[in-house]
ModelCIF file with pLDDT and N, C-alpha, C, O atoms, coordinates in Angstrom:
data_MODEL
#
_entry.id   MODEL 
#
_entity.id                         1 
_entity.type                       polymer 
_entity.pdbx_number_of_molecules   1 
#
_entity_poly.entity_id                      1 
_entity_poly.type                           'polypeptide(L)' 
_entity_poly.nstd_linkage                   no 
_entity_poly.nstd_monomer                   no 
_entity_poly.pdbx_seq_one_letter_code       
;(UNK)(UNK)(UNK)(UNK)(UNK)(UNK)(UNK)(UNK)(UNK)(UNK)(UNK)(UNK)(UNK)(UNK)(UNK)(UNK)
(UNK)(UNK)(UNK)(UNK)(UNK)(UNK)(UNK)(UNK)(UNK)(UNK)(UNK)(UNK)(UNK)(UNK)(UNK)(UNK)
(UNK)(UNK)(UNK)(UNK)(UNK)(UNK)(UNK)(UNK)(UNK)(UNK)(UNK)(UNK)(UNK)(UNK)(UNK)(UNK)
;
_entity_poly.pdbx_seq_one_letter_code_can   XXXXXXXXXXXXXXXXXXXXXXXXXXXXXXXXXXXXXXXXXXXXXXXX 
_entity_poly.pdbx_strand_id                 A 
#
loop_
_entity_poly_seq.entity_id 
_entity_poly_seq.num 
_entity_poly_seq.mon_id 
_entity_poly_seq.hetero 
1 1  UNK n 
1 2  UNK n 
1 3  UNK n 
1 4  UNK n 
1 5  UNK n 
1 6  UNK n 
1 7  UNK n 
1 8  UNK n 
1 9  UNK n 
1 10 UNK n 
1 11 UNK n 
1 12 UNK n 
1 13 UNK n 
1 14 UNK n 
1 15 UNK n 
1 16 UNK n 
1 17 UNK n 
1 18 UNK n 
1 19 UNK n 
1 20 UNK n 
1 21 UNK n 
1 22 UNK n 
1 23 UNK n 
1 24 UNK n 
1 25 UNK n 
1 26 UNK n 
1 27 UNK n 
1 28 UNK n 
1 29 UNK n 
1 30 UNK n 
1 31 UNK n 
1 32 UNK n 
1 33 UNK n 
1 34 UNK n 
1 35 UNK n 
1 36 UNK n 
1 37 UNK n 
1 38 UNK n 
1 39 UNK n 
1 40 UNK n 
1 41 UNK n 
1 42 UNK n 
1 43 UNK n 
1 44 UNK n 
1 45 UNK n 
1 46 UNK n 
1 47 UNK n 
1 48 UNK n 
#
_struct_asym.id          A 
_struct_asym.entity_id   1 
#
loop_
_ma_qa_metric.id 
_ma_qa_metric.mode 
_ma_qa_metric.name 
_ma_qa_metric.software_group_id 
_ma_qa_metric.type 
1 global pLDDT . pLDDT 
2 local  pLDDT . pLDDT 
#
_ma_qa_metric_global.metric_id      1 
_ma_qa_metric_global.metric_value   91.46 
_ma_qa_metric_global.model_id       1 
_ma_qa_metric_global.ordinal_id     1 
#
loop_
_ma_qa_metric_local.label_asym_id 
_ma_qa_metric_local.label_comp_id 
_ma_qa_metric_local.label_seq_id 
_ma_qa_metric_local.metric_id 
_ma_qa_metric_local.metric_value 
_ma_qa_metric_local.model_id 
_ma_qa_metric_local.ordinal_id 
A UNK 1  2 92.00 1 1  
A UNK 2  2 93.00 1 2  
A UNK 3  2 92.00 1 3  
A UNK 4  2 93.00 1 4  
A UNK 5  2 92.00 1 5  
A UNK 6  2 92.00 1 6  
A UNK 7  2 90.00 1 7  
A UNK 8  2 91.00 1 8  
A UNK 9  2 90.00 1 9  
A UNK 10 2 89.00 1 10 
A UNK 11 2 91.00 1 11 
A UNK 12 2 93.00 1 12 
A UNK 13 2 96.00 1 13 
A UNK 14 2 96.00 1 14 
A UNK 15 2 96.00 1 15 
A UNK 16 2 94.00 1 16 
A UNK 17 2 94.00 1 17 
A UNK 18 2 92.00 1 18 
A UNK 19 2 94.00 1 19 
A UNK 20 2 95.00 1 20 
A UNK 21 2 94.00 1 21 
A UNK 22 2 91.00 1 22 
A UNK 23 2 87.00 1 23 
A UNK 24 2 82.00 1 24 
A UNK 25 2 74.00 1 25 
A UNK 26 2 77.00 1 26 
A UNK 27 2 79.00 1 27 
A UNK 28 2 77.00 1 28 
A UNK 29 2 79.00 1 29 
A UNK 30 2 83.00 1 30 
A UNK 31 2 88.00 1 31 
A UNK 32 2 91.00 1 32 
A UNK 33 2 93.00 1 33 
A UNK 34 2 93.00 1 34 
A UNK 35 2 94.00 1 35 
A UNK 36 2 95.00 1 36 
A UNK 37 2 96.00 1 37 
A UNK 38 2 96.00 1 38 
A UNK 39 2 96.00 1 39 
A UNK 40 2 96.00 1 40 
A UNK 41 2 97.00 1 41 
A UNK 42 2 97.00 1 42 
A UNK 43 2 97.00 1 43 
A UNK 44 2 97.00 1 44 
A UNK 45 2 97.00 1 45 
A UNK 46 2 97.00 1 46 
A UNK 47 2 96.00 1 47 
A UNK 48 2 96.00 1 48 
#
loop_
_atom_site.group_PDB 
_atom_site.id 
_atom_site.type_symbol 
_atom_site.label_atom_id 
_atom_site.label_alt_id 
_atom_site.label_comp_id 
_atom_site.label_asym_id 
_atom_site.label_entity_id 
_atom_site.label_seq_id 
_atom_site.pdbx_PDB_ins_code 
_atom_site.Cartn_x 
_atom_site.Cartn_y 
_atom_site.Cartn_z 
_atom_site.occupancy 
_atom_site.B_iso_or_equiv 
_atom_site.pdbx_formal_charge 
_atom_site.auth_seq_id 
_atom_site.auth_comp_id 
_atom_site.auth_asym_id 
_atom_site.auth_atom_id 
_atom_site.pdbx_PDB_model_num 
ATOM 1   N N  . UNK A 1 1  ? 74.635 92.541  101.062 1.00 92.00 ? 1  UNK A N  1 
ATOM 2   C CA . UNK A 1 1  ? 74.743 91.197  101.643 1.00 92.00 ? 1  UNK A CA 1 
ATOM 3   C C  . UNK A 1 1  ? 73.592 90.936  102.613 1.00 92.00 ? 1  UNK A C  1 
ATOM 4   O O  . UNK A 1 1  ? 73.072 89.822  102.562 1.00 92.00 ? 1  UNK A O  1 
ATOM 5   N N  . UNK A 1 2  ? 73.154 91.790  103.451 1.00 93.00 ? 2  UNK A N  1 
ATOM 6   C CA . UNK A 1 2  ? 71.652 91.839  104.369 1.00 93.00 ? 2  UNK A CA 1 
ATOM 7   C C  . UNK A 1 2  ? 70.508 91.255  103.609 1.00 93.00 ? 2  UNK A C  1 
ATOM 8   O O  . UNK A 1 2  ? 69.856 90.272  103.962 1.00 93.00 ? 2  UNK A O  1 
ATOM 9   N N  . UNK A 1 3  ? 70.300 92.096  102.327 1.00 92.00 ? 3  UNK A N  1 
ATOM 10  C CA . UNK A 1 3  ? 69.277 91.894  101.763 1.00 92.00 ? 3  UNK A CA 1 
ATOM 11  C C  . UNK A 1 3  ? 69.407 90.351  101.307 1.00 92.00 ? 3  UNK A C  1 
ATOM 12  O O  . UNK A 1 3  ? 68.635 89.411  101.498 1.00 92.00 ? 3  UNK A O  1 
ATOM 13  N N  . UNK A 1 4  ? 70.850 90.423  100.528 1.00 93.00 ? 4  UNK A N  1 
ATOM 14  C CA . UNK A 1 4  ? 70.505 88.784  99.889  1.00 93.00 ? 4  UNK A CA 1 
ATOM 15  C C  . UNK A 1 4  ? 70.291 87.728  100.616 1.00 93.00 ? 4  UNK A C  1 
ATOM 16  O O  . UNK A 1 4  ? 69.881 86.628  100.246 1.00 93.00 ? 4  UNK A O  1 
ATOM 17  N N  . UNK A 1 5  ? 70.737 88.287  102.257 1.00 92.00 ? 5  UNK A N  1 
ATOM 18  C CA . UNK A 1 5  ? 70.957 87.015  103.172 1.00 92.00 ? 5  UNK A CA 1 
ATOM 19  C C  . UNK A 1 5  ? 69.590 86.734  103.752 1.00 92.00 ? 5  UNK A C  1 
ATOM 20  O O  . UNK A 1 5  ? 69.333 85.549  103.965 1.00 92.00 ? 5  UNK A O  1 
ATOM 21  N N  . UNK A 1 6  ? 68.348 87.964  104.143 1.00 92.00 ? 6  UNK A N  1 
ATOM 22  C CA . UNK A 1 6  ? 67.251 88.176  104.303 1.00 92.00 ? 6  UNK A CA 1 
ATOM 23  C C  . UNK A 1 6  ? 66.581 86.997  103.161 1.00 92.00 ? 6  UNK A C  1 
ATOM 24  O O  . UNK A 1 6  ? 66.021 85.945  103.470 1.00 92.00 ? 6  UNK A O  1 
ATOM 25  N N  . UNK A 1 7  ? 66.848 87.571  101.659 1.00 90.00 ? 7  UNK A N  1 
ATOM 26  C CA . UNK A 1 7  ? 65.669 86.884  100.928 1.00 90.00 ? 7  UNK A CA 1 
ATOM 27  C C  . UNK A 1 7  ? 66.416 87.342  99.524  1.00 90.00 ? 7  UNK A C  1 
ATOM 28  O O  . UNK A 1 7  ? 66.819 88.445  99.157  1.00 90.00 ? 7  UNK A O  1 
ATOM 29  N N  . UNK A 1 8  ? 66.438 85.762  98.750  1.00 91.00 ? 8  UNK A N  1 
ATOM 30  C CA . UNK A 1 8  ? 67.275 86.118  97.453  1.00 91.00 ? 8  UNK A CA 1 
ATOM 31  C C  . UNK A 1 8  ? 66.472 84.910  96.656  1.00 91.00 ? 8  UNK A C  1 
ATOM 32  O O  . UNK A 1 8  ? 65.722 84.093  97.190  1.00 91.00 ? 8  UNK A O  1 
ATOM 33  N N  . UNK A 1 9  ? 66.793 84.989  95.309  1.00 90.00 ? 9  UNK A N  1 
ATOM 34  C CA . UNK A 1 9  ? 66.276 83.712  94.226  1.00 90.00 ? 9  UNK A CA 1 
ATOM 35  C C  . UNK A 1 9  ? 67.524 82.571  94.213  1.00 90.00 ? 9  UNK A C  1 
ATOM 36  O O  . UNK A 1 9  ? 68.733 82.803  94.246  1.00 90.00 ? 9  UNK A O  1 
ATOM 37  N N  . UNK A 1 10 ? 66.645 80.896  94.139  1.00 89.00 ? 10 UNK A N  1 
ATOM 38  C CA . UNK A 1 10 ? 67.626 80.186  94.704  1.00 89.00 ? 10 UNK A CA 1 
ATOM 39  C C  . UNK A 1 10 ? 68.572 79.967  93.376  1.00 89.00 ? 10 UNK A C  1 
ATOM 40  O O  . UNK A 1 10 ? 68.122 80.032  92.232  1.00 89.00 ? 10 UNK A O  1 
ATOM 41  N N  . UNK A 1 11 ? 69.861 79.716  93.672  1.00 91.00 ? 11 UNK A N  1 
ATOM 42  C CA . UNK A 1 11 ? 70.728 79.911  92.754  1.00 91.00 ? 11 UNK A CA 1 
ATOM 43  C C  . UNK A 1 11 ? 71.590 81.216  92.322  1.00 91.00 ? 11 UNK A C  1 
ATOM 44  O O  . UNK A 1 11 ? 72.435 81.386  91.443  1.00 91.00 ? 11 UNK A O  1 
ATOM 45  N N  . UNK A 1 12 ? 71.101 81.953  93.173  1.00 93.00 ? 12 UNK A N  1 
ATOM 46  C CA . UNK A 1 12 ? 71.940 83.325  92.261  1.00 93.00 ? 12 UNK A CA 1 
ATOM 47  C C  . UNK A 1 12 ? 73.072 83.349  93.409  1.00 93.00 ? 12 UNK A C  1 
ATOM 48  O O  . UNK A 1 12 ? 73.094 82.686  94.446  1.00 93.00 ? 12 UNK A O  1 
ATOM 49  N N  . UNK A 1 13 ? 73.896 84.180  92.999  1.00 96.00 ? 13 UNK A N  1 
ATOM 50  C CA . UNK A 1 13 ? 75.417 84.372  93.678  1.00 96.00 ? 13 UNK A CA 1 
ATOM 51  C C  . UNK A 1 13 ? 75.243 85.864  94.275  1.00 96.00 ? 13 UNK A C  1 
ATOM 52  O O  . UNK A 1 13 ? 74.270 86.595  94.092  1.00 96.00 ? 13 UNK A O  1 
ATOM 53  N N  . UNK A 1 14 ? 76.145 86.089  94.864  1.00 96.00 ? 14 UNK A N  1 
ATOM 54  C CA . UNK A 1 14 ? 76.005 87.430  95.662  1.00 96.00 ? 14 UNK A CA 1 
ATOM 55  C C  . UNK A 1 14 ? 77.275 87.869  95.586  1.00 96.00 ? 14 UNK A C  1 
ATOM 56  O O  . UNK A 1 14 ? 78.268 87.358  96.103  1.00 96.00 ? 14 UNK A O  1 
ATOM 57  N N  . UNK A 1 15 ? 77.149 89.573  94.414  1.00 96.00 ? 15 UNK A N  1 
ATOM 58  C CA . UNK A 1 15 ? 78.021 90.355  94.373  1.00 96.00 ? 15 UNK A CA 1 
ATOM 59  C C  . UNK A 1 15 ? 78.095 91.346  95.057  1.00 96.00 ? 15 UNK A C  1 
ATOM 60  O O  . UNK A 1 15 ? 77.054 91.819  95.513  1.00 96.00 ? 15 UNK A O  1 
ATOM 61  N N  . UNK A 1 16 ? 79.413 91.984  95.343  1.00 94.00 ? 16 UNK A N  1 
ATOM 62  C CA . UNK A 1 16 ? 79.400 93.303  96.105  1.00 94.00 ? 16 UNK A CA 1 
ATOM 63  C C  . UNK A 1 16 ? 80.890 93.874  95.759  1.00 94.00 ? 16 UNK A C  1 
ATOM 64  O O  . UNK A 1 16 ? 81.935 93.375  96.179  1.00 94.00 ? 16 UNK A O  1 
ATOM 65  N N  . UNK A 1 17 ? 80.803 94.818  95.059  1.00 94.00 ? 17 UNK A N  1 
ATOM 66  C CA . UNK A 1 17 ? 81.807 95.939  94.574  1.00 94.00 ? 17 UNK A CA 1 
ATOM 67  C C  . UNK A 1 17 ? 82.617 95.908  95.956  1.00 94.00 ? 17 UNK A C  1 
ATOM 68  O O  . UNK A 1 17 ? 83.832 95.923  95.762  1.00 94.00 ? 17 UNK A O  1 
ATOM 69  N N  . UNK A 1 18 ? 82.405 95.886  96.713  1.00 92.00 ? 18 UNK A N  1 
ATOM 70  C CA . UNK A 1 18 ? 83.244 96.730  97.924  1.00 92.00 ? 18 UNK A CA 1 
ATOM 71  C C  . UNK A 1 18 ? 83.845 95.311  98.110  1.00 92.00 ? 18 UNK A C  1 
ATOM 72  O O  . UNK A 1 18 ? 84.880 95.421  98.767  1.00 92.00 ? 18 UNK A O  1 
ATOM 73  N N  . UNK A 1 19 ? 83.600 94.075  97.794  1.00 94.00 ? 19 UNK A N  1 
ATOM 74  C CA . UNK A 1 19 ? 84.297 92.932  97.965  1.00 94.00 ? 19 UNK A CA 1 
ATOM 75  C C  . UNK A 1 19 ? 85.706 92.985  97.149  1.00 94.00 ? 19 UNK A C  1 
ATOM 76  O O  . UNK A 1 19 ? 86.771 92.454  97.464  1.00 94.00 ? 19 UNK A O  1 
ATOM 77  N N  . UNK A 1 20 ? 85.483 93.565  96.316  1.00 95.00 ? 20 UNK A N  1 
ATOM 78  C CA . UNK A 1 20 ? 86.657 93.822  95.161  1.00 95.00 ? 20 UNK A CA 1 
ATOM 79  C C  . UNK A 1 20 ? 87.341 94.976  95.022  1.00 95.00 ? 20 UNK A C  1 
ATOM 80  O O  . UNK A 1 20 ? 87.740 95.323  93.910  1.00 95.00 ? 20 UNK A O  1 
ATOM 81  N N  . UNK A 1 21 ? 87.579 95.768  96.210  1.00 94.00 ? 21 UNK A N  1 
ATOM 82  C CA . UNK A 1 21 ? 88.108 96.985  96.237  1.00 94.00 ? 21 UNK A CA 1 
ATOM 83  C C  . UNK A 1 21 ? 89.151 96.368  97.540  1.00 94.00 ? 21 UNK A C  1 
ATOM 84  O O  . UNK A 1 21 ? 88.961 95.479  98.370  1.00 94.00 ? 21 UNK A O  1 
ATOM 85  N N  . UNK A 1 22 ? 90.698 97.587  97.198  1.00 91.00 ? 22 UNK A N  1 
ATOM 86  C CA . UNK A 1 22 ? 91.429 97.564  98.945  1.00 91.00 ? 22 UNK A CA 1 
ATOM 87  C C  . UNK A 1 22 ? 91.640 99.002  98.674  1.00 91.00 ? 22 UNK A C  1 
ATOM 88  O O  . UNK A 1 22 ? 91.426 99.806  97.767  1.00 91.00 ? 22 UNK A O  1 
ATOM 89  N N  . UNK A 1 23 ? 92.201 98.971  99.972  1.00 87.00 ? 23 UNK A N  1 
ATOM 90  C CA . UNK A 1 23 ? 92.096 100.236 100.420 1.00 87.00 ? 23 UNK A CA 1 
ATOM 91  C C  . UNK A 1 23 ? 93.732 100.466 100.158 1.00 87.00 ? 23 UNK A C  1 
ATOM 92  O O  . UNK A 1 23 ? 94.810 99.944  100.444 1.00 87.00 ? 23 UNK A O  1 
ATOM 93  N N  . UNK A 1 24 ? 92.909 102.174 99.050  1.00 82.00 ? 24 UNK A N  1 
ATOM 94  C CA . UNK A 1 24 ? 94.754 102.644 98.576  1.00 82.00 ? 24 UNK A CA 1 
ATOM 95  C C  . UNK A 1 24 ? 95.572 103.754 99.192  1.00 82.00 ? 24 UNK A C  1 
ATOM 96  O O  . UNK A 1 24 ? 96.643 104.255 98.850  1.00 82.00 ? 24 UNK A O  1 
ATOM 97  N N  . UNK A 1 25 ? 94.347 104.113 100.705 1.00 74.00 ? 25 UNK A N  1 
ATOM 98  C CA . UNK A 1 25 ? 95.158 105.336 101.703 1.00 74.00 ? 25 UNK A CA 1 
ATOM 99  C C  . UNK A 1 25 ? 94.419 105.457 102.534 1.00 74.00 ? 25 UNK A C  1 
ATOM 100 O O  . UNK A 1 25 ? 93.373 106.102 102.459 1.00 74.00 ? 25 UNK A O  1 
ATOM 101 N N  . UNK A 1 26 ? 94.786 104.915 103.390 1.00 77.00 ? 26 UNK A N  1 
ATOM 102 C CA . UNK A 1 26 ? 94.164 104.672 104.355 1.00 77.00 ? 26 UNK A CA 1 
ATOM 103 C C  . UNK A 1 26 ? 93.357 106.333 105.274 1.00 77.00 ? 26 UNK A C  1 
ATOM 104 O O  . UNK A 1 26 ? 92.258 106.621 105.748 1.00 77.00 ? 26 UNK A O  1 
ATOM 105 N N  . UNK A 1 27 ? 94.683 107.010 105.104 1.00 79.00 ? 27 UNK A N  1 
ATOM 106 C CA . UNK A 1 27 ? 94.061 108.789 105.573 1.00 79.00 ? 27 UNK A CA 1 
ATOM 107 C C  . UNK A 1 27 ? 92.557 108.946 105.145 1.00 79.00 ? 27 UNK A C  1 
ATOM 108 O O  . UNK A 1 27 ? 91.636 109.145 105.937 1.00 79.00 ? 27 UNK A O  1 
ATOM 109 N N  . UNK A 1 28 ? 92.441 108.833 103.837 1.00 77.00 ? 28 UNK A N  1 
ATOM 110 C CA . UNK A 1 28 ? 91.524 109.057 103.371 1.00 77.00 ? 28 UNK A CA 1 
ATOM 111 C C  . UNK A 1 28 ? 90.247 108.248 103.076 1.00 77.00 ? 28 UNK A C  1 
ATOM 112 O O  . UNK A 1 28 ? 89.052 108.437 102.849 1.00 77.00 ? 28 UNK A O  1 
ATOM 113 N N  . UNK A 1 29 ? 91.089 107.296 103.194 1.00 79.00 ? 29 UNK A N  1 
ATOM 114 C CA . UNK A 1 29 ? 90.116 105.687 103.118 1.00 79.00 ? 29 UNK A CA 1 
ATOM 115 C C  . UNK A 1 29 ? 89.970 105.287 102.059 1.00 79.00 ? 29 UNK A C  1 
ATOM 116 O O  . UNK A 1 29 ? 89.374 104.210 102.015 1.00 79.00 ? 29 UNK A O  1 
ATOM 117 N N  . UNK A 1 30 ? 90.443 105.949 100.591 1.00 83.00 ? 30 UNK A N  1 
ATOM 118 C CA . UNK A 1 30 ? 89.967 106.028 99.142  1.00 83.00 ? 30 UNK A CA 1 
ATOM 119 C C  . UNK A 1 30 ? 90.285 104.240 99.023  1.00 83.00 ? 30 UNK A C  1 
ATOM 120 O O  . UNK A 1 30 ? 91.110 103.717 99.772  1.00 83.00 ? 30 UNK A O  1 
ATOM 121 N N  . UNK A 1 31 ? 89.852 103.791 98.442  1.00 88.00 ? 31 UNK A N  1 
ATOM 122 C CA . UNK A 1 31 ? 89.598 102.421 97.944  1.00 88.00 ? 31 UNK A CA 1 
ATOM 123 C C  . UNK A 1 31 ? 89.510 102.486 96.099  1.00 88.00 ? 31 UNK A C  1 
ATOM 124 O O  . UNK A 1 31 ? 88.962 103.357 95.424  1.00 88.00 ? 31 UNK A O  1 
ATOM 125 N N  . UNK A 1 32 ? 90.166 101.390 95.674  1.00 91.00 ? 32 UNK A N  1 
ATOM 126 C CA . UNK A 1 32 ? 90.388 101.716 93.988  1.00 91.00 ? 32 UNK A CA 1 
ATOM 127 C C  . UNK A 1 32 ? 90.442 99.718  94.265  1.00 91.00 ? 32 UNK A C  1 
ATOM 128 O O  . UNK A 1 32 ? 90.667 99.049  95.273  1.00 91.00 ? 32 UNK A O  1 
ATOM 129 N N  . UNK A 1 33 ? 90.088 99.304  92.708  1.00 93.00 ? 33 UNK A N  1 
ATOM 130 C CA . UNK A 1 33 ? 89.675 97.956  92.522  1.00 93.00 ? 33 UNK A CA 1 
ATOM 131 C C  . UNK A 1 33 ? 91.022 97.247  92.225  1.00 93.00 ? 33 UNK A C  1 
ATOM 132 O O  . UNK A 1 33 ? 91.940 97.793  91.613  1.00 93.00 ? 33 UNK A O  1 
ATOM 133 N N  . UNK A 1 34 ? 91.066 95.838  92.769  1.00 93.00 ? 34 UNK A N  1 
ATOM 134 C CA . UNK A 1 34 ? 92.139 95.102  93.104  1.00 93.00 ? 34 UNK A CA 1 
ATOM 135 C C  . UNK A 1 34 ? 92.974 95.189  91.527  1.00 93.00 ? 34 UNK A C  1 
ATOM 136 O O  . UNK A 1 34 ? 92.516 94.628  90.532  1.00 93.00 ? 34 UNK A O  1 
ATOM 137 N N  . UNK A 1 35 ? 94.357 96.050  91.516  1.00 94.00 ? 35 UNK A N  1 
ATOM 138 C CA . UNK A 1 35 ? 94.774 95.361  90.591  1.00 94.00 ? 35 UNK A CA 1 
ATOM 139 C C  . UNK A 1 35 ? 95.111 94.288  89.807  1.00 94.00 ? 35 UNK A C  1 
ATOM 140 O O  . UNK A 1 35 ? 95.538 94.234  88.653  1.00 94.00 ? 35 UNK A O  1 
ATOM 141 N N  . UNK A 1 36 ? 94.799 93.266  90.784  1.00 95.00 ? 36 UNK A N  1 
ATOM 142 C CA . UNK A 1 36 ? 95.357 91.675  90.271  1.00 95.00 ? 36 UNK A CA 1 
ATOM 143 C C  . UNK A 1 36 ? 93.724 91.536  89.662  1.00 95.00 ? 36 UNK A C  1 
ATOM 144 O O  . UNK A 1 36 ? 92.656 91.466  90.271  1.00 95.00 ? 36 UNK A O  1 
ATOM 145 N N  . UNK A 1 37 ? 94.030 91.529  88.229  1.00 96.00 ? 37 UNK A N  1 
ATOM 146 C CA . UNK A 1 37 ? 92.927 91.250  87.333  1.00 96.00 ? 37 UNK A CA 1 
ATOM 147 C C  . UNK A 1 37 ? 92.739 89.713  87.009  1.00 96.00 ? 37 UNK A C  1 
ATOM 148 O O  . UNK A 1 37 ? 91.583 89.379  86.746  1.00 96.00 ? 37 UNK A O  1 
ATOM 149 N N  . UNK A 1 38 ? 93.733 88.707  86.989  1.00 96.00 ? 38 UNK A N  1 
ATOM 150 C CA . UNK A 1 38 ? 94.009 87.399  87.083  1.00 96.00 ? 38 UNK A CA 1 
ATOM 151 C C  . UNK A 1 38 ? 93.226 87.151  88.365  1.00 96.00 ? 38 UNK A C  1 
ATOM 152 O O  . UNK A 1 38 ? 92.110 86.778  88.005  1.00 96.00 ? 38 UNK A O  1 
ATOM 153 N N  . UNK A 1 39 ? 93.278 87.177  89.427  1.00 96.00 ? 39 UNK A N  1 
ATOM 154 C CA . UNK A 1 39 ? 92.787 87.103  90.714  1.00 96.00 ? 39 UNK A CA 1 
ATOM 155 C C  . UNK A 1 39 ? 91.017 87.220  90.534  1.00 96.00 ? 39 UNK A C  1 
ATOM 156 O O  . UNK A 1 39 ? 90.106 86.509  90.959  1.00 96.00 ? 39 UNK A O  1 
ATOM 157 N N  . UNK A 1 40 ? 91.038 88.388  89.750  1.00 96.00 ? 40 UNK A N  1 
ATOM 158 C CA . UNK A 1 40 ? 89.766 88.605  90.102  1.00 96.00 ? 40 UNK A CA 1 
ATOM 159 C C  . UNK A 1 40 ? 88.533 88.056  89.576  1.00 96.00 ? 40 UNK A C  1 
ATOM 160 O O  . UNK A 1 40 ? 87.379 88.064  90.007  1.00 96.00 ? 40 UNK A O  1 
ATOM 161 N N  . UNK A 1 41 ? 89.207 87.454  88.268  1.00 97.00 ? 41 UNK A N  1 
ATOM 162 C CA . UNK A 1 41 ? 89.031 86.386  87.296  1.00 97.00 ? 41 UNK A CA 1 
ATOM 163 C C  . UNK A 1 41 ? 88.478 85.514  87.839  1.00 97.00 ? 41 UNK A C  1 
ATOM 164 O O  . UNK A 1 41 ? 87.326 85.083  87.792  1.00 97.00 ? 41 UNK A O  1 
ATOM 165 N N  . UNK A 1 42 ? 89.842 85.109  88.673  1.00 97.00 ? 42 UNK A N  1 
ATOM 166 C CA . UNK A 1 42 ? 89.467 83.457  89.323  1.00 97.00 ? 42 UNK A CA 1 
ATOM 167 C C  . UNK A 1 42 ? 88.342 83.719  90.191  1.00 97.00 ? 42 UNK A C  1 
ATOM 168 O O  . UNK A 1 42 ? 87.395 82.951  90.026  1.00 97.00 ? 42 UNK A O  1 
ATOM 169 N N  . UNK A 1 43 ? 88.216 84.577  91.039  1.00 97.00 ? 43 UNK A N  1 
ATOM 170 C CA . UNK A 1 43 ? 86.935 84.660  91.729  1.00 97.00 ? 43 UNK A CA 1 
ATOM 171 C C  . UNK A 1 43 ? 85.378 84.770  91.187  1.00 97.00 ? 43 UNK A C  1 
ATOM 172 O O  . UNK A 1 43 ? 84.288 84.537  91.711  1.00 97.00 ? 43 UNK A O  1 
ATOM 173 N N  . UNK A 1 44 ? 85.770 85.208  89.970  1.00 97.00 ? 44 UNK A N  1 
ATOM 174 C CA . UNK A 1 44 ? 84.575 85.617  89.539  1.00 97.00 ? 44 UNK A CA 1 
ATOM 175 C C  . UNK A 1 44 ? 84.217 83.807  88.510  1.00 97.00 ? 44 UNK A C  1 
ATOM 176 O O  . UNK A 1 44 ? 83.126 83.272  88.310  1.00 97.00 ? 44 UNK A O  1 
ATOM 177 N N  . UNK A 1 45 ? 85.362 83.419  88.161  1.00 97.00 ? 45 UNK A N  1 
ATOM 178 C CA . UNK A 1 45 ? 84.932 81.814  87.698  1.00 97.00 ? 45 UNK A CA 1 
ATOM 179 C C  . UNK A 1 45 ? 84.995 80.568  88.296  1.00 97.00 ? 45 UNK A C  1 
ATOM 180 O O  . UNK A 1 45 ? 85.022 79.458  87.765  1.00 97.00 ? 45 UNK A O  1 
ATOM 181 N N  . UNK A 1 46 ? 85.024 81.026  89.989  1.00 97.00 ? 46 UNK A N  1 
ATOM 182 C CA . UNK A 1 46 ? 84.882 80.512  90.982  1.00 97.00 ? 46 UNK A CA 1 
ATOM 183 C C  . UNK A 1 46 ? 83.220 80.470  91.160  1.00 97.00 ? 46 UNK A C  1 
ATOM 184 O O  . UNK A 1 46 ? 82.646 79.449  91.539  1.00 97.00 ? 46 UNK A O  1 
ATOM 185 N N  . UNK A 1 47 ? 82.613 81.549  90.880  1.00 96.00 ? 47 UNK A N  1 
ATOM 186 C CA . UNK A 1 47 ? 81.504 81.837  91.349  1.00 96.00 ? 47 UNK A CA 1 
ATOM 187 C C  . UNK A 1 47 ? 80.564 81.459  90.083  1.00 96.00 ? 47 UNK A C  1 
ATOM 188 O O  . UNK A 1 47 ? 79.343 81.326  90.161  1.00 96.00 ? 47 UNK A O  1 
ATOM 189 N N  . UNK A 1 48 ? 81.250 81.323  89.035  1.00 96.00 ? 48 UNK A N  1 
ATOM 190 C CA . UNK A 1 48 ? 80.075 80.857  88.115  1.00 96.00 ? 48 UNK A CA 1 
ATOM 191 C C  . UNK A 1 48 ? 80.189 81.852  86.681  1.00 96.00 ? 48 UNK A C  1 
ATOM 192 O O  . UNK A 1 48 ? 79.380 81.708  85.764  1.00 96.00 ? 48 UNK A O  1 
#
């Protein structure tokens, strides 16, 4: 997000894996990708 916010091509969207992860234990911190696949959909045809 630094970099794209620094300097990006106009029009492109800005992804980031870690946007689409929660956190599945916290002890450990392990993070696994949002099960709501419907959800993630919409975000992603939100964005284009």
């Amino acid at each position: 997000a630094f970099e794209f916010a620094g300097f990006h091509i106009a029009g492109s969207i800005s992804l980031n894996s870690g946007d689409f992860l929660i956190l599945k234990n916290p002890k450990t911190e392990k993070r696994v990708l949002d099960p709501d696949l419907d959800q993630i959909v919409e975000r992603l045809a939100k964005r284009g």
